[in-house]
PDB file of N, CA and C in Angstrom:
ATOM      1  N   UNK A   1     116.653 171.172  28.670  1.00  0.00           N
ATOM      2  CA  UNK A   1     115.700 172.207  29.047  1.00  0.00           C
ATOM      3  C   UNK A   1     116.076 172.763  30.421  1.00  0.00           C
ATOM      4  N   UNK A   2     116.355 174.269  30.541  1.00  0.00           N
ATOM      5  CA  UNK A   2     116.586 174.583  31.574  1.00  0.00           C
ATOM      6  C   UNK A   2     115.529 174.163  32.716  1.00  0.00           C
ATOM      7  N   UNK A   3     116.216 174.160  34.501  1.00  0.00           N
ATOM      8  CA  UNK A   3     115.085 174.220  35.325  1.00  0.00           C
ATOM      9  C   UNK A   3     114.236 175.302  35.591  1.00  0.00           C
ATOM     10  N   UNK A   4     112.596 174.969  35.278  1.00  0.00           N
ATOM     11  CA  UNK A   4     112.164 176.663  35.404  1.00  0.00           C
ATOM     12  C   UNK A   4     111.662 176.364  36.600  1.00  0.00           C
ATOM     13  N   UNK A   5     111.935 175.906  37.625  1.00  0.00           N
ATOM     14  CA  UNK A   5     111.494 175.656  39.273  1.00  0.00           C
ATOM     15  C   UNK A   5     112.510 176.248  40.025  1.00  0.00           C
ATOM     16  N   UNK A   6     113.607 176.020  39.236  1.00  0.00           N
ATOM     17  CA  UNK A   6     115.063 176.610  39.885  1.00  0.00           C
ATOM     18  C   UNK A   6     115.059 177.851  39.675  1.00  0.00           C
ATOM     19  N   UNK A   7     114.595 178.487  38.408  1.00  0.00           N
ATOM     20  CA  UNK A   7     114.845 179.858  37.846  1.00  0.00           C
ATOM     21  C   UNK A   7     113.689 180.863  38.654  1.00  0.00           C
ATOM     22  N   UNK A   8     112.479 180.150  38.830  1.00  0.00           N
ATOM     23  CA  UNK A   8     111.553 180.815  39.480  1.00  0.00           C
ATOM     24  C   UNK A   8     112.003 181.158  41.216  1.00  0.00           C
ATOM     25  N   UNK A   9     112.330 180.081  41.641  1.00  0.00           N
ATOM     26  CA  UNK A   9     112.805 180.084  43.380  1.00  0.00           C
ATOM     27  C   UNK A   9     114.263 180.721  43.829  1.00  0.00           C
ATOM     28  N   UNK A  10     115.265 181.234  42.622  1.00  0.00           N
ATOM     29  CA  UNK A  10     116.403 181.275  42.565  1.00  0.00           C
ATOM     30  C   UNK A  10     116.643 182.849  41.634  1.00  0.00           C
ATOM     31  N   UNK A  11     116.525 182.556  40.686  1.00  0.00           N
ATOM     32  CA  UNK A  11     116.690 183.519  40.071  1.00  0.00           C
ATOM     33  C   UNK A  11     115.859 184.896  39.676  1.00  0.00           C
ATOM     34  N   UNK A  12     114.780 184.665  39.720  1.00  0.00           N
ATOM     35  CA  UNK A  12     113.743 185.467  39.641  1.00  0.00           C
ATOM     36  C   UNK A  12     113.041 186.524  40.358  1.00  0.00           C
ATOM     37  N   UNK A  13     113.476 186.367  41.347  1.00  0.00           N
ATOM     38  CA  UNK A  13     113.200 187.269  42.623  1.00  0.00           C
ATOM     39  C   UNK A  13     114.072 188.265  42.452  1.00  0.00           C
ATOM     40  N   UNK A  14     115.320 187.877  41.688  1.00  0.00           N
ATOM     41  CA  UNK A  14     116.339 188.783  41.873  1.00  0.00           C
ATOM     42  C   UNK A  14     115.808 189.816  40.883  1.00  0.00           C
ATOM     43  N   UNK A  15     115.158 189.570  39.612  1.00  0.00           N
ATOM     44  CA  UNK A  15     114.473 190.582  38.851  1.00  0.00           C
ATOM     45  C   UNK A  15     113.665 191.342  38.807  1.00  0.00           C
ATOM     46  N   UNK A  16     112.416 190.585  39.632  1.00  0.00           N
ATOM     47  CA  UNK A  16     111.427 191.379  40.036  1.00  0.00           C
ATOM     48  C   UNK A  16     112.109 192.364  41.409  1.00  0.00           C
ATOM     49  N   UNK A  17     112.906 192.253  42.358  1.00  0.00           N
ATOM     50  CA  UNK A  17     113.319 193.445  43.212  1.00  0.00           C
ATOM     51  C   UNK A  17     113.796 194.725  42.465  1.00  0.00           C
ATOM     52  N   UNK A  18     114.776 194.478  41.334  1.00  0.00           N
ATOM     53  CA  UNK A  18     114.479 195.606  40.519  1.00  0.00           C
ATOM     54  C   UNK A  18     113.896 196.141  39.426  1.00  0.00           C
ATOM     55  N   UNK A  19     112.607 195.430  39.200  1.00  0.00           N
ATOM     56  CA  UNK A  19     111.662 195.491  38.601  1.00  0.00           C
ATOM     57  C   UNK A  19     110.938 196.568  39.431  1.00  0.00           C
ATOM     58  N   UNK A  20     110.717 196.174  40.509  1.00  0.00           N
ATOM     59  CA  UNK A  20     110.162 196.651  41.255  1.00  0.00           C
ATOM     60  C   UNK A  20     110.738 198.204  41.918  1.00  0.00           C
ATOM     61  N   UNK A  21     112.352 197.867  42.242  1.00  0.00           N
ATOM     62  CA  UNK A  21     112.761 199.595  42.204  1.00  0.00           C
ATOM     63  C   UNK A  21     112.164 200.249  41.690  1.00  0.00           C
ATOM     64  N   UNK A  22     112.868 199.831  40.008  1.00  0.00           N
ATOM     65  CA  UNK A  22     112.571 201.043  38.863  1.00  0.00           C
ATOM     66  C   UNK A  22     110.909 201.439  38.761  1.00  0.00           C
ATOM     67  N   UNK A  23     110.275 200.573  38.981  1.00  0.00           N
ATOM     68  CA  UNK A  23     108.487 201.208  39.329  1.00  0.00           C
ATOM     69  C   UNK A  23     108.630 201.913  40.164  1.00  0.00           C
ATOM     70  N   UNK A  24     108.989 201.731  41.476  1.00  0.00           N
ATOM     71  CA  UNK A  24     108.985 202.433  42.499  1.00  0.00           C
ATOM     72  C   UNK A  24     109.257 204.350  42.428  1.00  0.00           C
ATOM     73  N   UNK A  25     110.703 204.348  41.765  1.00  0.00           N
ATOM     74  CA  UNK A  25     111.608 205.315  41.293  1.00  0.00           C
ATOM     75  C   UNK A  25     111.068 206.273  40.549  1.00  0.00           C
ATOM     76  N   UNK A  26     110.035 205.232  39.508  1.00  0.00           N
ATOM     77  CA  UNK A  26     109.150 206.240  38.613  1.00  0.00           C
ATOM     78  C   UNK A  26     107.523 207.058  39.255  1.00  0.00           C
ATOM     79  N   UNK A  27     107.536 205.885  39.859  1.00  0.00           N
ATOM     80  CA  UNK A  27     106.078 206.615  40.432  1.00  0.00           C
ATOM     81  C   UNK A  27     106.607 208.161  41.555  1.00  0.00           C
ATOM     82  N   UNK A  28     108.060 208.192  42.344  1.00  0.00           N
ATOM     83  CA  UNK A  28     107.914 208.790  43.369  1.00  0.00           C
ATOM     84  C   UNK A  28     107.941 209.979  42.482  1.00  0.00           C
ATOM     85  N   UNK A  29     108.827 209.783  40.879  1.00  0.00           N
ATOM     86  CA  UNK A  29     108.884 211.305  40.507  1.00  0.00           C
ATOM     87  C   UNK A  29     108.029 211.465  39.890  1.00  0.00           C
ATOM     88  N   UNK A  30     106.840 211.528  39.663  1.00  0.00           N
ATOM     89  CA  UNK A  30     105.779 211.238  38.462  1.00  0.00           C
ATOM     90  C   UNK A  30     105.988 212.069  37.156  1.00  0.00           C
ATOM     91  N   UNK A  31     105.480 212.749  37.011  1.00  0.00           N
ATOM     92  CA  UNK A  31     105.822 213.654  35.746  1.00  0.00           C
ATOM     93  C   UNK A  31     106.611 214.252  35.308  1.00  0.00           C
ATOM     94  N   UNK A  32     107.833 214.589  36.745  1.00  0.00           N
ATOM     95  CA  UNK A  32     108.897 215.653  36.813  1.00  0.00           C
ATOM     96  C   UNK A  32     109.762 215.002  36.258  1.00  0.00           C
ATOM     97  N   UNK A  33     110.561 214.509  35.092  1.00  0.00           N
ATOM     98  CA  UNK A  33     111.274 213.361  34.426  1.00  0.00           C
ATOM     99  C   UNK A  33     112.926 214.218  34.438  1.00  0.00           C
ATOM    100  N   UNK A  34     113.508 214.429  35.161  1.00  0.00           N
ATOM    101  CA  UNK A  34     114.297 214.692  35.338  1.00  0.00           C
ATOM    102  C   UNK A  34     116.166 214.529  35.372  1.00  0.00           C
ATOM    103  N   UNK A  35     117.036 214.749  34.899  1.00  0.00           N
ATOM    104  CA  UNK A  35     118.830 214.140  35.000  1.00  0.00           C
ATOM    105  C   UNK A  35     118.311 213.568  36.273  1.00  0.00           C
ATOM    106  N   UNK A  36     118.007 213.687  37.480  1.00  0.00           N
ATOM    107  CA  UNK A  36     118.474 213.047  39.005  1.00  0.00           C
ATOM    108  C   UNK A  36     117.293 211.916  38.663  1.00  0.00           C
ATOM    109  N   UNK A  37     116.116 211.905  38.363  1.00  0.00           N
ATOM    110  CA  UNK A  37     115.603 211.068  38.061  1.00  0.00           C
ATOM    111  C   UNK A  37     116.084 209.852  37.468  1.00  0.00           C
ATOM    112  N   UNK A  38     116.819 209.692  36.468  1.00  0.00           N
ATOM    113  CA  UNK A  38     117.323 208.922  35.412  1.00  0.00           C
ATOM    114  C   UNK A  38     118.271 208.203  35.877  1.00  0.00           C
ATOM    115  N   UNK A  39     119.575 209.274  36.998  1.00  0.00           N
ATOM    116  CA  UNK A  39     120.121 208.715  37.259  1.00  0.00           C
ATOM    117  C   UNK A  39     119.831 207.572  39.225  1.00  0.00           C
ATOM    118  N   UNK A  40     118.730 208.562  39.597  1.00  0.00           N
ATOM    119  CA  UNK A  40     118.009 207.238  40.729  1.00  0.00           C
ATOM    120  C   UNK A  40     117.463 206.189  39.974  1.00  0.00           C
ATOM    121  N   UNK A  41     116.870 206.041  38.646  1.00  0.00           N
ATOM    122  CA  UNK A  41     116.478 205.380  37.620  1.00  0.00           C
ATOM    123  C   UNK A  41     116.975 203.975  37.521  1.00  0.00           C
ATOM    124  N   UNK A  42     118.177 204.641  36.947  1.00  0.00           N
ATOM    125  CA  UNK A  42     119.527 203.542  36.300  1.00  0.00           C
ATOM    126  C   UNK A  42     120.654 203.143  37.570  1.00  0.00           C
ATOM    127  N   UNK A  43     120.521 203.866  38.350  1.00  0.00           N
ATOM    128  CA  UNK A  43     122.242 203.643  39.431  1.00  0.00           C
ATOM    129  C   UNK A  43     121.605 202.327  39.533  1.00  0.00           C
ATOM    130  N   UNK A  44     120.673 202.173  40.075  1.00  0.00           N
ATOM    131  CA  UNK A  44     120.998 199.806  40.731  1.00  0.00           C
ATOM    132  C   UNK A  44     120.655 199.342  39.785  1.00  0.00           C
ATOM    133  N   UNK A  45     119.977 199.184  38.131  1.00  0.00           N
ATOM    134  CA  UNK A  45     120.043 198.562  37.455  1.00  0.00           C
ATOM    135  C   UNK A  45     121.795 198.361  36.860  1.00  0.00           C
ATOM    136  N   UNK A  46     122.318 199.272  36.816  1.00  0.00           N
ATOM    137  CA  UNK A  46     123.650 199.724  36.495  1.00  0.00           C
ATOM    138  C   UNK A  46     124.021 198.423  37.617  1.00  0.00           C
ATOM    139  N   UNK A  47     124.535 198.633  38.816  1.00  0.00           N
ATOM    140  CA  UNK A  47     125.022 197.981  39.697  1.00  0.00           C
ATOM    141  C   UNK A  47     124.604 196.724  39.754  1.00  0.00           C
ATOM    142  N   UNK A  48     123.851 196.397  39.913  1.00  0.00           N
ATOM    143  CA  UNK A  48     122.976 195.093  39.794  1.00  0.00           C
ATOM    144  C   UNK A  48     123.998 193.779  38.599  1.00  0.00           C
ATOM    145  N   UNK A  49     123.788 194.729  37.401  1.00  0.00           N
ATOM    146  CA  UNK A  49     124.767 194.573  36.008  1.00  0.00           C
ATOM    147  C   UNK A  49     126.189 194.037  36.295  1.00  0.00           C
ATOM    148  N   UNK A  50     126.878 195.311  36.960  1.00  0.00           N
ATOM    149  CA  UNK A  50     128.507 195.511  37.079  1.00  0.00           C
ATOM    150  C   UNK A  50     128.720 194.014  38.354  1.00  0.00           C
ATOM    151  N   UNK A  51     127.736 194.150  39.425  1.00  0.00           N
ATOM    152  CA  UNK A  51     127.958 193.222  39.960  1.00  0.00           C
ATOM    153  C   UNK A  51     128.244 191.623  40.026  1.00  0.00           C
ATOM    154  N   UNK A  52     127.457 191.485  38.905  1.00  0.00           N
ATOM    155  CA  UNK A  52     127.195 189.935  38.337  1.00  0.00           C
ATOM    156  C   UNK A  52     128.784 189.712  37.054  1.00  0.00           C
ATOM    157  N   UNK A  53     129.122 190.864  36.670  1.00  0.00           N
ATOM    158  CA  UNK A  53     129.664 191.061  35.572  1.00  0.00           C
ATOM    159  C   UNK A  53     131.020 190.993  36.531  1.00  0.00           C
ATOM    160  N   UNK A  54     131.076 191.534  37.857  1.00  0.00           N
ATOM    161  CA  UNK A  54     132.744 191.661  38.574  1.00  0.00           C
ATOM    162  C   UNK A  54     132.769 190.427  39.191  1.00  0.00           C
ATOM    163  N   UNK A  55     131.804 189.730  39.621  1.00  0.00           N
ATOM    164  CA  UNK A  55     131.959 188.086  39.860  1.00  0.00           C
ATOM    165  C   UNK A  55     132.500 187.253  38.967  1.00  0.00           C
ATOM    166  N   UNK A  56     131.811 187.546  37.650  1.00  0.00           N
ATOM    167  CA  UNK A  56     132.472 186.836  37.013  1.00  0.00           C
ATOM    168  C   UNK A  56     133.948 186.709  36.875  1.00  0.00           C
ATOM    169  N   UNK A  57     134.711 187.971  36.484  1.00  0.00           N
ATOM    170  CA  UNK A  57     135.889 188.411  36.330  1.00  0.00           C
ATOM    171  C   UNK A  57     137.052 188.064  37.460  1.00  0.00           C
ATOM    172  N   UNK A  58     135.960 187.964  38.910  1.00  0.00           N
ATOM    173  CA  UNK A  58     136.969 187.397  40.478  1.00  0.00           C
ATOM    174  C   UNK A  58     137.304 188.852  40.595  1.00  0.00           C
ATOM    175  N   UNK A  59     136.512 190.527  40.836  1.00  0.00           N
ATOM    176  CA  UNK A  59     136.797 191.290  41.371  1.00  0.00           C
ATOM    177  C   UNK A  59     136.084 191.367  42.526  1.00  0.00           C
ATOM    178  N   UNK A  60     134.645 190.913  42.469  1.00  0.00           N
ATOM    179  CA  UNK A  60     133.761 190.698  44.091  1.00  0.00           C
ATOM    180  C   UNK A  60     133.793 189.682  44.044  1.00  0.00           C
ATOM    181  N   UNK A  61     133.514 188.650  45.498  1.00  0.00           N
ATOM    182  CA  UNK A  61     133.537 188.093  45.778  1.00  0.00           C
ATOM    183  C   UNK A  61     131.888 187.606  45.429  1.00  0.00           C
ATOM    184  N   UNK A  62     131.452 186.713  45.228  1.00  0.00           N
ATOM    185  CA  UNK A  62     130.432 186.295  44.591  1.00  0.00           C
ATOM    186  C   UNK A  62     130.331 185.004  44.043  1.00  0.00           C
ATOM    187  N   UNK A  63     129.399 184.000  43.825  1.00  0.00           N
ATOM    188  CA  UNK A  63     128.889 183.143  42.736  1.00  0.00           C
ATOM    189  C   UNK A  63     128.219 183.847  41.435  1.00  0.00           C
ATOM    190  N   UNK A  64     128.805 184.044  40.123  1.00  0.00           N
ATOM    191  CA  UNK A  64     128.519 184.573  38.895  1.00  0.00           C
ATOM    192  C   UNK A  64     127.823 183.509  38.585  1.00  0.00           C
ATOM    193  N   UNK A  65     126.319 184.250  38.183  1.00  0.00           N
ATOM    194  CA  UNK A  65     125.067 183.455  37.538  1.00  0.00           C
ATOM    195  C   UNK A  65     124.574 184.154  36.450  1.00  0.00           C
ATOM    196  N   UNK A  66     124.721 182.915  35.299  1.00  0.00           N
ATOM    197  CA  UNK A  66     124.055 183.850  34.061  1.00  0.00           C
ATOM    198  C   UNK A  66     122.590 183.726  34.141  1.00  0.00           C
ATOM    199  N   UNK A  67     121.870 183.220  34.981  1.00  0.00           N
ATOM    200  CA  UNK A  67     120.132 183.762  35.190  1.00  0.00           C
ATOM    201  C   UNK A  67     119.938 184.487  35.419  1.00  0.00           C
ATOM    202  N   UNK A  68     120.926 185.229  36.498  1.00  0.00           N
ATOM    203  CA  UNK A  68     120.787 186.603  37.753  1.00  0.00           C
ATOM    204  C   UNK A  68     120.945 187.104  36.563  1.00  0.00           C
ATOM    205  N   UNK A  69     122.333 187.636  35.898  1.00  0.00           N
ATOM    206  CA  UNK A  69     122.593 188.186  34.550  1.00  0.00           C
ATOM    207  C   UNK A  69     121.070 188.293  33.958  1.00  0.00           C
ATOM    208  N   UNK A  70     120.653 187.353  33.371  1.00  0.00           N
ATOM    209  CA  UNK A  70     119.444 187.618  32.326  1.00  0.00           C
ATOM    210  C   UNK A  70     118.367 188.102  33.495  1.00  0.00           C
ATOM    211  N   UNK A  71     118.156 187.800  34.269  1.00  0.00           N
ATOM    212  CA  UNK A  71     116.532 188.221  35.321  1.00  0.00           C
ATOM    213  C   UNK A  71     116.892 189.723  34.949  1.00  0.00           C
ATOM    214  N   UNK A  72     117.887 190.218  35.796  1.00  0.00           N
ATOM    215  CA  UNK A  72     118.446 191.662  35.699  1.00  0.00           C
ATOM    216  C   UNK A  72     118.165 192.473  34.292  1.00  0.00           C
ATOM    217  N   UNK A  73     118.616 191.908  33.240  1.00  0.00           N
ATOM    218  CA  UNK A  73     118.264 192.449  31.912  1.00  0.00           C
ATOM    219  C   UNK A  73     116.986 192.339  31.444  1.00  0.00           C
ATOM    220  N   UNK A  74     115.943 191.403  31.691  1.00  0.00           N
ATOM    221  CA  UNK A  74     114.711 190.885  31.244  1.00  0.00           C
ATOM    222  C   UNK A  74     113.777 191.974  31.915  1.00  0.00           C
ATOM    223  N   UNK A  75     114.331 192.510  33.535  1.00  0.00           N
ATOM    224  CA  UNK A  75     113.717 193.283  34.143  1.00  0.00           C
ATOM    225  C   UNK A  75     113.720 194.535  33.528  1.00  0.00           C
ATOM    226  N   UNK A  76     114.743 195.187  33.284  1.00  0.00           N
ATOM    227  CA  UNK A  76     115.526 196.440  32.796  1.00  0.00           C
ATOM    228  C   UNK A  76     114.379 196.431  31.119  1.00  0.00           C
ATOM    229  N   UNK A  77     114.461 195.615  30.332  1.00  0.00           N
ATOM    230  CA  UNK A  77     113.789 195.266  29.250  1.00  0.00           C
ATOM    231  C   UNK A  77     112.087 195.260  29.640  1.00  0.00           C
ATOM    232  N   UNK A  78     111.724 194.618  30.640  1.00  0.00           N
ATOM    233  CA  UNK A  78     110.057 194.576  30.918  1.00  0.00           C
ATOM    234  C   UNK A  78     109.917 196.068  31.097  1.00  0.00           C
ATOM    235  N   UNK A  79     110.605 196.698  31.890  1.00  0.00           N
ATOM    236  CA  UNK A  79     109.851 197.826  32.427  1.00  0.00           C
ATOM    237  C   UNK A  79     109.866 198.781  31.440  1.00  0.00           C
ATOM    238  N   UNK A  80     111.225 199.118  30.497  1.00  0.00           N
ATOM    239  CA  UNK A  80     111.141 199.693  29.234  1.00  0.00           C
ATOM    240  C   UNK A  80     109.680 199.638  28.229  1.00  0.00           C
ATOM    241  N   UNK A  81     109.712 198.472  28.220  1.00  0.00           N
ATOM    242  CA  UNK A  81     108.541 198.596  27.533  1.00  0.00           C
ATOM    243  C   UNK A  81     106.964 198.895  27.904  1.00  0.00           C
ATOM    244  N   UNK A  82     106.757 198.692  29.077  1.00  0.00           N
ATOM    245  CA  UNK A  82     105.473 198.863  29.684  1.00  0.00           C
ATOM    246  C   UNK A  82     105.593 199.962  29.772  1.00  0.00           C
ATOM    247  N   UNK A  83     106.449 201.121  29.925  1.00  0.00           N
ATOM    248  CA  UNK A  83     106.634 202.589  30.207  1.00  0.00           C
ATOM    249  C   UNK A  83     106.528 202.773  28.646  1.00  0.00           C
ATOM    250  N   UNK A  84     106.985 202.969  27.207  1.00  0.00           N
ATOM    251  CA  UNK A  84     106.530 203.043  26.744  1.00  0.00           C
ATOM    252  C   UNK A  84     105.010 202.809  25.824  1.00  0.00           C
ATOM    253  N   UNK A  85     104.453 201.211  26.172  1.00  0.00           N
ATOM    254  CA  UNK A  85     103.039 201.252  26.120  1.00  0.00           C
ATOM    255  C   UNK A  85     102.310 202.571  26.699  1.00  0.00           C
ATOM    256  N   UNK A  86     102.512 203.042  27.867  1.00  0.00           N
ATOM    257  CA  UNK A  86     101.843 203.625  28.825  1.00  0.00           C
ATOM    258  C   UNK A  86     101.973 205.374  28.005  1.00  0.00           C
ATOM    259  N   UNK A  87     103.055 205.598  27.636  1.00  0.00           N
ATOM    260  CA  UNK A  87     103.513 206.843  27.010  1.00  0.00           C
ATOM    261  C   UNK A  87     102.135 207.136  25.869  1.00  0.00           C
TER     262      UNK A  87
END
């Protein structure tokens, strides 16, 4: 069984910060849903991604974590859906 004490103090923070962007991102444009939107939207979920993904590979310098990996996607996935509830 994974540690969920570790995942909460360690990994998790890292999801909710861009959890928290992409709320952020959406509220500043509210209705105006826009290309520049989408792409202030997606650029650090994008990066966030590539980053964990170039650690792995030994192009940044980094510790590659597949929690960070999943927090990052779980986030990207939560907010998807609460934006559509809300639709």
């Amino acid at each position: 069984m994974p540690n969920v004490y570790g995942w909460v103090k360690y990994n998790m923070p890292a999801g909710l910060w861009l959890f928290a962007y992409m709320f952020i991102i959406d509220s500043i444009w509210g209705k105006d849903k826009n290309n520049v939107y989408r792409c202030f939207l997606y650029i650090l979920p994008f990066l966030a991604i590539i980053s964990e993904v170039m650690q792995y590979v030994g192009i940044l310098p980094g510790t590659f974590d597949y929690m960070d990996l999943l927090s990052y996607i779980l986030s990207i996935i939560l907010f998807t859906i609460i934006k559509k509830e809300k639709a």
